[in-house]
N, C-alpha and C. Protein backbone atom coordinates (compact mmCIF):
# COMPACT_ATOMS: atom_id res chain seq x y z
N UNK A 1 -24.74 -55.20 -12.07
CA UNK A 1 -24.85 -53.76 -12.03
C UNK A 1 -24.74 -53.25 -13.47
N UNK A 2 -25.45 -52.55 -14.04
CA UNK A 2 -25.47 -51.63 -15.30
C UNK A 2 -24.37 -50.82 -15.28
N UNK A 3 -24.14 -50.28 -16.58
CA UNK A 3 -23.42 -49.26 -16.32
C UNK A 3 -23.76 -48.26 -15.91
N UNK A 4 -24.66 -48.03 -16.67
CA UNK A 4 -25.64 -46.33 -15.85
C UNK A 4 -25.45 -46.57 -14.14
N UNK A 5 -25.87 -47.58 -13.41
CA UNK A 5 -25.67 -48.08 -12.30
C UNK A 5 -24.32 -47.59 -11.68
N UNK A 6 -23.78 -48.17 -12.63
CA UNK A 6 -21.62 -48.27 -11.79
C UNK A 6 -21.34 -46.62 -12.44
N UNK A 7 -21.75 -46.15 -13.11
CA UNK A 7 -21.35 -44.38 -13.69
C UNK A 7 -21.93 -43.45 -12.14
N UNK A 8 -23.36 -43.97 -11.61
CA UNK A 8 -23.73 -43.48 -10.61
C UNK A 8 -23.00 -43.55 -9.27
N UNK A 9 -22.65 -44.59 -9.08
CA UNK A 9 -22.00 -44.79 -8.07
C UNK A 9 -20.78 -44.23 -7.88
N UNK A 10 -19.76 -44.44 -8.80
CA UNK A 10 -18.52 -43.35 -8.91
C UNK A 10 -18.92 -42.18 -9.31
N UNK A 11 -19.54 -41.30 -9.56
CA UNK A 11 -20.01 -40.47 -10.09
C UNK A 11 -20.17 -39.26 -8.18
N UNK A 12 -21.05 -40.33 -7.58
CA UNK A 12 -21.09 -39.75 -6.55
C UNK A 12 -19.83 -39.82 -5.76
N UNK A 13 -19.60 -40.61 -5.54
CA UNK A 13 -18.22 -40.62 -5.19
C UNK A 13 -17.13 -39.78 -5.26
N UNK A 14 -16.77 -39.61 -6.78
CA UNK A 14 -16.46 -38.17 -6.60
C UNK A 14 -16.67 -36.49 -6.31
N UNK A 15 -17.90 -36.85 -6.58
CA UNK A 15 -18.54 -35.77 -6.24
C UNK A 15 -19.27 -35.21 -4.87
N UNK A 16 -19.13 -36.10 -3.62
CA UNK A 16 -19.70 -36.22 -2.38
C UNK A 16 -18.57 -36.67 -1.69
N UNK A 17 -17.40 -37.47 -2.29
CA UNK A 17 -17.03 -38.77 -0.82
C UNK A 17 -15.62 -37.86 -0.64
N UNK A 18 -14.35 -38.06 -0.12
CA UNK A 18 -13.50 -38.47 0.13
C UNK A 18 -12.83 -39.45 0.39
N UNK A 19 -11.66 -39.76 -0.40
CA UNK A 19 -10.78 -41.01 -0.58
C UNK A 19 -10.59 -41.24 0.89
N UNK A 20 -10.16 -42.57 1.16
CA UNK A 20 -9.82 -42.60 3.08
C UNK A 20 -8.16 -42.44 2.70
N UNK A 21 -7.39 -42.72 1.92
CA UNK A 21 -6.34 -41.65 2.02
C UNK A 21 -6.02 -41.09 1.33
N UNK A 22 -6.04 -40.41 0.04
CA UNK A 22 -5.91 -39.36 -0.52
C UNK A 22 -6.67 -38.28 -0.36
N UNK A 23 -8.01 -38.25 0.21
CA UNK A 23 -8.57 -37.13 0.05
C UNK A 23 -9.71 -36.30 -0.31
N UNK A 24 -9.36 -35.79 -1.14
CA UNK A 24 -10.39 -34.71 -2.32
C UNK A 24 -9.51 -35.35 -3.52
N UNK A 25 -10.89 -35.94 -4.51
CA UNK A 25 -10.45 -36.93 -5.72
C UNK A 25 -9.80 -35.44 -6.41
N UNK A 26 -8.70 -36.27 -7.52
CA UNK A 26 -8.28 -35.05 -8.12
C UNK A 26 -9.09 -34.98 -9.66
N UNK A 27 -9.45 -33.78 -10.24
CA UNK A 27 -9.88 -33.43 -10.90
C UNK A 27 -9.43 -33.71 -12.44
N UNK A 28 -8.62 -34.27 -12.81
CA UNK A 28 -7.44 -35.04 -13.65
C UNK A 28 -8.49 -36.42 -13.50
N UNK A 29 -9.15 -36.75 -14.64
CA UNK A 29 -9.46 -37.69 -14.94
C UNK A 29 -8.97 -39.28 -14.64
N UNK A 30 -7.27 -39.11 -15.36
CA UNK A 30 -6.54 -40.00 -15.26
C UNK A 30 -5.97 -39.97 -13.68
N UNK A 31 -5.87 -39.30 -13.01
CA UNK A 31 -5.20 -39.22 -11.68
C UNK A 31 -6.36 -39.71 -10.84
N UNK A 32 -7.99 -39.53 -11.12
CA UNK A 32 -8.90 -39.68 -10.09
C UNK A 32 -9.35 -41.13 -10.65
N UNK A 33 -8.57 -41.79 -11.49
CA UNK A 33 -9.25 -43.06 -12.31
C UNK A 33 -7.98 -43.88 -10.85
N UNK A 34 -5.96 -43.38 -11.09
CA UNK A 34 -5.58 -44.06 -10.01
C UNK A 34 -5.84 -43.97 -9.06
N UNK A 35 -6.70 -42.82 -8.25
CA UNK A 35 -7.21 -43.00 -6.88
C UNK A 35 -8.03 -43.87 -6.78
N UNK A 36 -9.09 -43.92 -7.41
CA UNK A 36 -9.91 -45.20 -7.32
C UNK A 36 -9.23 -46.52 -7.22
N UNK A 37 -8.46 -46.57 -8.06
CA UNK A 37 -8.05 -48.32 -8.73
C UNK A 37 -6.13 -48.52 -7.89
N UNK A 38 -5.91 -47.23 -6.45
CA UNK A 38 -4.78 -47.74 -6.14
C UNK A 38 -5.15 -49.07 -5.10
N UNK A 39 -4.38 -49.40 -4.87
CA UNK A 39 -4.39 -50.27 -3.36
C UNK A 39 -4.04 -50.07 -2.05
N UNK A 40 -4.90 -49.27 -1.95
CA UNK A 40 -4.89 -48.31 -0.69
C UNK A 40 -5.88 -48.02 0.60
N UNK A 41 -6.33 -49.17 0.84
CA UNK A 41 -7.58 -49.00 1.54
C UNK A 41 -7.22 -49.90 2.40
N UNK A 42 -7.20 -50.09 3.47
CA UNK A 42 -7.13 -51.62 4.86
C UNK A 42 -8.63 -51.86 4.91
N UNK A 43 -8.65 -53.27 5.09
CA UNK A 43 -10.08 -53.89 5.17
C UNK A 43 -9.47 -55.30 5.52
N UNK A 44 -10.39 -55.70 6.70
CA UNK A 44 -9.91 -56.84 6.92
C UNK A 44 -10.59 -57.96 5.99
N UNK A 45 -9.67 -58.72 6.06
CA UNK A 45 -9.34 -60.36 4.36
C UNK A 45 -10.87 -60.92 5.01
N UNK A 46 -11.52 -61.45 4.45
CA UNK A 46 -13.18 -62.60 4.19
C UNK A 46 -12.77 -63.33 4.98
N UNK A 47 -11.63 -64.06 4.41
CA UNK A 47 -11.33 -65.70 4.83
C UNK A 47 -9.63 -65.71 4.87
N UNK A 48 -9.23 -66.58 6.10
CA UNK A 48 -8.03 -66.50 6.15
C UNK A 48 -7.88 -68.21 5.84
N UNK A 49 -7.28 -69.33 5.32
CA UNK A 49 -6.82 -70.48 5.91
C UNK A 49 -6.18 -71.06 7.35
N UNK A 50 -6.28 -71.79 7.41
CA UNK A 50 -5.56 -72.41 8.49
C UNK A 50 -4.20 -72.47 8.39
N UNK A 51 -3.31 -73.35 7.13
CA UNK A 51 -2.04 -72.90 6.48
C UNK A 51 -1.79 -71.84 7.03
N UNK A 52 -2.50 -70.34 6.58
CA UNK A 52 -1.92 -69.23 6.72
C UNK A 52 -2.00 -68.99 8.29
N UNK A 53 -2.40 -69.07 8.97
CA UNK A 53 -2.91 -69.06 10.55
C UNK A 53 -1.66 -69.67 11.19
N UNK A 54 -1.56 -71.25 11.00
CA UNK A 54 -0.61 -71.82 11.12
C UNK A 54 0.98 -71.23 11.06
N UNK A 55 1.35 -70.90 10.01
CA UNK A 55 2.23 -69.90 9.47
C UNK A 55 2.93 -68.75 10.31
N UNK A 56 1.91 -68.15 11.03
CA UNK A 56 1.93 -67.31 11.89
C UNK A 56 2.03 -67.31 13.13
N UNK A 57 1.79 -68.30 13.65
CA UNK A 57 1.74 -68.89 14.91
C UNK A 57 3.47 -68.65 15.25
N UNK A 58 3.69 -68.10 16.69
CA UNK A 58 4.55 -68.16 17.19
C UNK A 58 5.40 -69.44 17.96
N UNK A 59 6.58 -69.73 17.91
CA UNK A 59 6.73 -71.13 18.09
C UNK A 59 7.04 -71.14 19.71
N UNK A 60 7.37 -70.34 20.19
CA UNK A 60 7.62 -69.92 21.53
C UNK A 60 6.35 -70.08 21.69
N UNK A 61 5.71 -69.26 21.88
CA UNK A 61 4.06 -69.19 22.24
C UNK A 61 3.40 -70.69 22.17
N UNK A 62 3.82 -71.18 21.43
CA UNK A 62 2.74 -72.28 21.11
C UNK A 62 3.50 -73.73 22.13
N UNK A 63 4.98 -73.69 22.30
CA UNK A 63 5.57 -74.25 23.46
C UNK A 63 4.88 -73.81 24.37
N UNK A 64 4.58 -73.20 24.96
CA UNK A 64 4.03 -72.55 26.59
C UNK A 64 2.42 -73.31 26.50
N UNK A 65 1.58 -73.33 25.30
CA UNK A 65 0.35 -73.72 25.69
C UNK A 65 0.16 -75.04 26.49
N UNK A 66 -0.89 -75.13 26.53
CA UNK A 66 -1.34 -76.86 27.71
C UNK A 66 -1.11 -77.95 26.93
N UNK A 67 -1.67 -79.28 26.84
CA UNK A 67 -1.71 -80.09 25.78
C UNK A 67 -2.64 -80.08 24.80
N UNK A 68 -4.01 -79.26 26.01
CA UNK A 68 -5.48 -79.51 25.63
C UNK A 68 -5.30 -78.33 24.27
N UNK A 69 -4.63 -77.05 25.06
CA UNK A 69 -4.47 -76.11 24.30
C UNK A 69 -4.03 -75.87 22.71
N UNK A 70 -2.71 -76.72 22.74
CA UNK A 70 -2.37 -77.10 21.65
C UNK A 70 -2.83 -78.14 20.51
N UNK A 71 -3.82 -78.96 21.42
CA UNK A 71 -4.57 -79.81 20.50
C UNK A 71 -5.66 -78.99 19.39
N UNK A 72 -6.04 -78.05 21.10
CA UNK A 72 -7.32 -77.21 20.17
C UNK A 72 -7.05 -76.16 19.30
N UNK A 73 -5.52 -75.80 19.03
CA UNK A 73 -5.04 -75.41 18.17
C UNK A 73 -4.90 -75.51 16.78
N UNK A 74 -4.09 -77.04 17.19
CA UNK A 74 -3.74 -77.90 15.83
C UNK A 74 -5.21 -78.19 15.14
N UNK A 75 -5.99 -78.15 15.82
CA UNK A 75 -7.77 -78.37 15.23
C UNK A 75 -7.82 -77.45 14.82
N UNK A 76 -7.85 -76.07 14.85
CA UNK A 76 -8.19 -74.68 14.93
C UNK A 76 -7.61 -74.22 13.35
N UNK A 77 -6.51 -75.03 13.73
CA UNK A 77 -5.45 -74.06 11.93
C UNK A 77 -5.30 -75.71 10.96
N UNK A 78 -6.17 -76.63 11.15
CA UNK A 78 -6.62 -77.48 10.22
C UNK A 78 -7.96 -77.77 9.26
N UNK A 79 -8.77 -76.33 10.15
CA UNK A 79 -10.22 -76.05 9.21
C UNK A 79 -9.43 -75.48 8.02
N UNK A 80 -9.91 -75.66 6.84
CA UNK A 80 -9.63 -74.79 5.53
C UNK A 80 -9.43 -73.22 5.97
N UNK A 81 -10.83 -72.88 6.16
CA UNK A 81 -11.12 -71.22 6.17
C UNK A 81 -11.88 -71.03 7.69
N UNK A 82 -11.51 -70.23 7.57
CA UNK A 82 -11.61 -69.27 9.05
C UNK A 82 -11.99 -67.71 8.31
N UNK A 83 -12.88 -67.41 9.04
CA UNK A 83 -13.60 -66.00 8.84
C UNK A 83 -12.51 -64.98 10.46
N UNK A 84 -11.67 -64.18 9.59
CA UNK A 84 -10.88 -63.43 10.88
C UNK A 84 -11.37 -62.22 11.29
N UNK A 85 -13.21 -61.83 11.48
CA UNK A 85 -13.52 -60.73 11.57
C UNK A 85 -12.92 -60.01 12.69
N UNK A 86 -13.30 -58.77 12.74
CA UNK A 86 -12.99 -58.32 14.32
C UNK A 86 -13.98 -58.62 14.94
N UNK A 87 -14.22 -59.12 16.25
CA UNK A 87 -14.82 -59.50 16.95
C UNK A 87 -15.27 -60.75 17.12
N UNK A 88 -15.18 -61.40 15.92
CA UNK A 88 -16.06 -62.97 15.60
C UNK A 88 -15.14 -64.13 16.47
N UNK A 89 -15.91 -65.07 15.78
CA UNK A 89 -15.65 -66.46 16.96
C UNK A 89 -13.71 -67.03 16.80
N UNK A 90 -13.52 -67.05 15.51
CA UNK A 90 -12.12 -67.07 15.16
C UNK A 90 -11.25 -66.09 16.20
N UNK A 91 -11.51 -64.84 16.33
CA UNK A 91 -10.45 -64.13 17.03
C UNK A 91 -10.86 -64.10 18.22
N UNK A 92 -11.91 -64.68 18.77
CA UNK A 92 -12.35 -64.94 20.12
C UNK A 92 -11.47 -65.60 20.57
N UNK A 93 -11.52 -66.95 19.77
CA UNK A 93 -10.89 -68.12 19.71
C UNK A 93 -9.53 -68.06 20.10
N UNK A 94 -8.50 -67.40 19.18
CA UNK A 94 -7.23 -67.21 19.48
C UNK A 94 -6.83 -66.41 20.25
N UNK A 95 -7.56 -65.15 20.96
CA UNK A 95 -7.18 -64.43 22.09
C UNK A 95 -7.69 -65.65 23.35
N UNK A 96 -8.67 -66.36 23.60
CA UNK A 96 -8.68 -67.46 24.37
C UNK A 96 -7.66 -68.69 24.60
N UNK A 97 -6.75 -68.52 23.51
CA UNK A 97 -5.51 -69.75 23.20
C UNK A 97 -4.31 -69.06 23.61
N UNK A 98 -4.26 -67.42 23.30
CA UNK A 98 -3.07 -67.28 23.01
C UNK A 98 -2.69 -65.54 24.06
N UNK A 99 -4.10 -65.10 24.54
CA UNK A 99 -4.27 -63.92 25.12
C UNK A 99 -3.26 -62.62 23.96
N UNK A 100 -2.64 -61.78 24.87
CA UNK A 100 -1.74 -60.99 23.43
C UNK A 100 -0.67 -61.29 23.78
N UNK A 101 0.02 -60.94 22.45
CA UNK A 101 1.30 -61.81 22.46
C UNK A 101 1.76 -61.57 20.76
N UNK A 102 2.84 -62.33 20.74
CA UNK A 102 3.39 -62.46 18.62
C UNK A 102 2.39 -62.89 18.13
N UNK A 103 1.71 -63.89 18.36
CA UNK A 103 0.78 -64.94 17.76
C UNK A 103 -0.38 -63.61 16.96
N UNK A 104 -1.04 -63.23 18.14
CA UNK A 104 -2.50 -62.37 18.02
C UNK A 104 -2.00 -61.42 16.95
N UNK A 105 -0.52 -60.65 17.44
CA UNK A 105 -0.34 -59.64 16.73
C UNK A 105 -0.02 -59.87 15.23
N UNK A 106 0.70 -60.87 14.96
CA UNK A 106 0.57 -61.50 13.27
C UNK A 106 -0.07 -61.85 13.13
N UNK A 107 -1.42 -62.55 13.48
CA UNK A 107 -2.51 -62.71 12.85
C UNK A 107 -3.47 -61.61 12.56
N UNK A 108 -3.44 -60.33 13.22
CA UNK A 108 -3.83 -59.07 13.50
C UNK A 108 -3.15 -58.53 11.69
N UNK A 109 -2.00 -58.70 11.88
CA UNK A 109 -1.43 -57.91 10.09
C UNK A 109 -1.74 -58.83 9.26
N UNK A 110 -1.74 -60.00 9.50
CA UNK A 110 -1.62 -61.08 8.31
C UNK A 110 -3.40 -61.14 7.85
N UNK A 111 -4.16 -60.85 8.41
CA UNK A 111 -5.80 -60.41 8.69
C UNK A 111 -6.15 -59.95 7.44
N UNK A 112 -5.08 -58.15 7.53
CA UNK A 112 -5.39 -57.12 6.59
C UNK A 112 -5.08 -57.07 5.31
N UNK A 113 -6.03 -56.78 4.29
CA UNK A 113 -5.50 -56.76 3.01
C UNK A 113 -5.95 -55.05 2.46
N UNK A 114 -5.07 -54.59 1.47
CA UNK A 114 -4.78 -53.55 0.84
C UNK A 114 -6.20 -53.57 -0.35
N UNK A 115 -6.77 -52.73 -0.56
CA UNK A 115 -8.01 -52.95 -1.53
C UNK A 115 -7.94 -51.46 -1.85
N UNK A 116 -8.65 -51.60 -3.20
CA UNK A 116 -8.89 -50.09 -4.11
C UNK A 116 -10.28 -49.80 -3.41
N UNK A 117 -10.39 -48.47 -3.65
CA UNK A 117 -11.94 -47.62 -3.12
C UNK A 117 -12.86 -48.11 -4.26
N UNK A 118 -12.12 -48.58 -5.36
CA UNK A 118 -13.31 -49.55 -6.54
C UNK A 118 -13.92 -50.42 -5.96
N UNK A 119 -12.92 -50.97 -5.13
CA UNK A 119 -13.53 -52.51 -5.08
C UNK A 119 -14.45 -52.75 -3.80
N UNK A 120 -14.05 -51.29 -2.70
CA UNK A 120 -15.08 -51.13 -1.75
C UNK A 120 -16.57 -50.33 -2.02
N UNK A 121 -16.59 -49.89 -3.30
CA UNK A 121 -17.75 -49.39 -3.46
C UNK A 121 -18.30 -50.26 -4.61
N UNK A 122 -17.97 -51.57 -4.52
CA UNK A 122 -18.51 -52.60 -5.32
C UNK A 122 -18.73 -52.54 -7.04
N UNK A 123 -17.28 -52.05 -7.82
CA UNK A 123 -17.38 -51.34 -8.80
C UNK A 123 -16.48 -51.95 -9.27
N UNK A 124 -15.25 -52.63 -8.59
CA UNK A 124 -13.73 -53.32 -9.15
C UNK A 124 -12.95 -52.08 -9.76
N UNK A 125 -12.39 -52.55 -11.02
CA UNK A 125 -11.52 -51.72 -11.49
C UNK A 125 -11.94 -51.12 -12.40
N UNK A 126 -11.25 -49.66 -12.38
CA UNK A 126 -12.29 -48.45 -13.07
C UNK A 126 -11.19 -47.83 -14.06
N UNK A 127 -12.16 -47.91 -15.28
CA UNK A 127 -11.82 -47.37 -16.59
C UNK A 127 -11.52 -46.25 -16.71
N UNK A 128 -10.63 -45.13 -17.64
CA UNK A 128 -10.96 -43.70 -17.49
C UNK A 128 -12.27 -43.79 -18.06
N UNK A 129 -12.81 -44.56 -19.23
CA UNK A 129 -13.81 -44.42 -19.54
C UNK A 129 -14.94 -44.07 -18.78
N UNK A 130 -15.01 -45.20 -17.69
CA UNK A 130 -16.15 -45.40 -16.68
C UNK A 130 -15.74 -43.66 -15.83
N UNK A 131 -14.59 -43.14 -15.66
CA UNK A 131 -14.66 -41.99 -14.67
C UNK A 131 -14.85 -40.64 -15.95
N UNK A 132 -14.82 -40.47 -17.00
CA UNK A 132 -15.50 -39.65 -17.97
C UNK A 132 -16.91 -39.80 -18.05
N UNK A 133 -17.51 -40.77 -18.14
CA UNK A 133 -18.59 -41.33 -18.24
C UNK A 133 -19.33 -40.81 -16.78
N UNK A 134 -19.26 -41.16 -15.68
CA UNK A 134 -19.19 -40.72 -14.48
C UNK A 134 -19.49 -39.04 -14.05
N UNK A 135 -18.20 -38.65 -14.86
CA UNK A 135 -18.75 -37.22 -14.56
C UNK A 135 -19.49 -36.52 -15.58
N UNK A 136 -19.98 -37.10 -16.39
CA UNK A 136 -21.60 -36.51 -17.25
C UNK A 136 -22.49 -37.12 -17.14
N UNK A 137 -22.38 -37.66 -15.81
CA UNK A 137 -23.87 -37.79 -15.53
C UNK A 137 -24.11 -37.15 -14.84
């Protein structure tokens, strides 16, 4: 991306969007540079590990499963990466193992990660420069 490119994009942004939680960007250069660049946005994580999956797993819960169940478990949180979309085959997967319960619901938080409105409008972390720059265009 150019800069002229990434000036456009925040540019509109402030000038069209609203923050998903702050708002109406503030007009303070330096204050609308930390709205952009806080960590404040929920978006669910790309890729979770198995480790981390594992981790989470309730130990009660995972006593109660079958044998078959728990095998296809221990398979389940021994792939590297797991994609934890909403809806996809991973969380298919573990509401089929585990229905709701501790398990679903920590894997449900452990899912979410905190991200800047930079990094969702494919821009990363933003300069005051880049938000001066931004608003003369």
């Amino acid at each position: 991306m150019t800069n002229e490119e990434r000036y456009a994009v925040i540019a509109a942004e402030l000038l069209t969007s609203t923050h998903p939680t702050t708002l109406t960007y503030n007009a303070d250069d330096v204050t609308a540079q930390g709205e952009l660049n806080a960590l404040n946005v929920p978006r669910i994580r790309a890729v979770m590990t198995g480790s981390e999956i594992w981790r989470v797993t309730d130990h009660a819960e995972l006593e109660t499963l079958t044998d078959t169940q728990r095998d296809e478990w221990l398979a389940f949180c021994a792939i590297d990466e797991q994609d934890p979309e909403l809806g996809g085959l991973a969380q298919d997967f573990v509401v089929g193992i585990f229905g709701a319960g501790n398990t679903l619901s920590a894997l449900a938080a452990a899912r979410e990660e905190l991200v800047s409105q930079g990094t969702i409008l494919g821009v990363g972390n933003i300069s005051l420069g880049d938000i001066q720059n931004a608003r003369a265009v």
